[in-house]
Protein backbone atom coordinates (compact mmCIF):
# COMPACT_ATOMS: atom_id res chain seq x y z
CA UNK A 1 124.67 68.81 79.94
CA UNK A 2 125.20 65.71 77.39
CA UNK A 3 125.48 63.41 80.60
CA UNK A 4 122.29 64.52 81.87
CA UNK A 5 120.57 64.68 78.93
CA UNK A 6 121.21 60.93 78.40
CA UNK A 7 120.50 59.96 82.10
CA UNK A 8 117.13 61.63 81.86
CA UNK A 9 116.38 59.60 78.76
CA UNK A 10 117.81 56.75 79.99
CA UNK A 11 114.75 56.92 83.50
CA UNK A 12 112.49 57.72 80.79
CA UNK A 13 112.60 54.58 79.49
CA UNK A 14 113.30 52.47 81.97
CA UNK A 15 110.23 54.08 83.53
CA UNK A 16 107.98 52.90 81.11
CA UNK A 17 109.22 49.39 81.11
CA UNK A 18 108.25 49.29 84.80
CA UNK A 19 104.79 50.63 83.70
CA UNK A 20 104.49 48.35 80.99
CA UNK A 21 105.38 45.05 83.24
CA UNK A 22 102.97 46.86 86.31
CA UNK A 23 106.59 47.47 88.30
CA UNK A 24 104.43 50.53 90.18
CA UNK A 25 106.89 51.33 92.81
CA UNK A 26 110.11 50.81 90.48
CA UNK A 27 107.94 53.25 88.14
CA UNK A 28 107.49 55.88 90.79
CA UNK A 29 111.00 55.97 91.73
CA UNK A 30 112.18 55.96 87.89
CA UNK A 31 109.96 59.06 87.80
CA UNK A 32 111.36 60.87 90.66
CA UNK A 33 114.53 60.40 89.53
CA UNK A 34 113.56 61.72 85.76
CA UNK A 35 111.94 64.93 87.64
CA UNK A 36 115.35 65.06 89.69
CA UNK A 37 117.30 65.10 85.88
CA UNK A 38 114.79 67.54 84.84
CA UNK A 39 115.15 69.98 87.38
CA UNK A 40 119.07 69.82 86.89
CA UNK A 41 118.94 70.30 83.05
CA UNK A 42 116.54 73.66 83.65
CA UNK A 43 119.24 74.58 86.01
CA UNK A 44 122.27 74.31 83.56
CA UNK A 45 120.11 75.80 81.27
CA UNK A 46 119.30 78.87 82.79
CA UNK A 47 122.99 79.57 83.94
């Protein structure tokens, strides 16, 4: 759960570089990928 904790925060900020420097697409994908992290951390939470 540490791993994906740390990947999740790891897109989170990368994503908001990409918004910063107006990276859209690179932003959009960073975000996917966070909700991807998310959904997986809910998961390992629940079980």
């Amino acid at each position: 759960m540490q791993v994906l904790l740390e990947n999740y925060e790891t897109k989170k900020n990368s994503a908001l570089n990409f918004m910063k420097n107006g990276q859209l697409n690179a932003y959009f994908e960073a975000l996917v990928e966070m909700n991807n992290y998310k959904k997986l951390l809910f998961t390992v939470c629940a079980n």
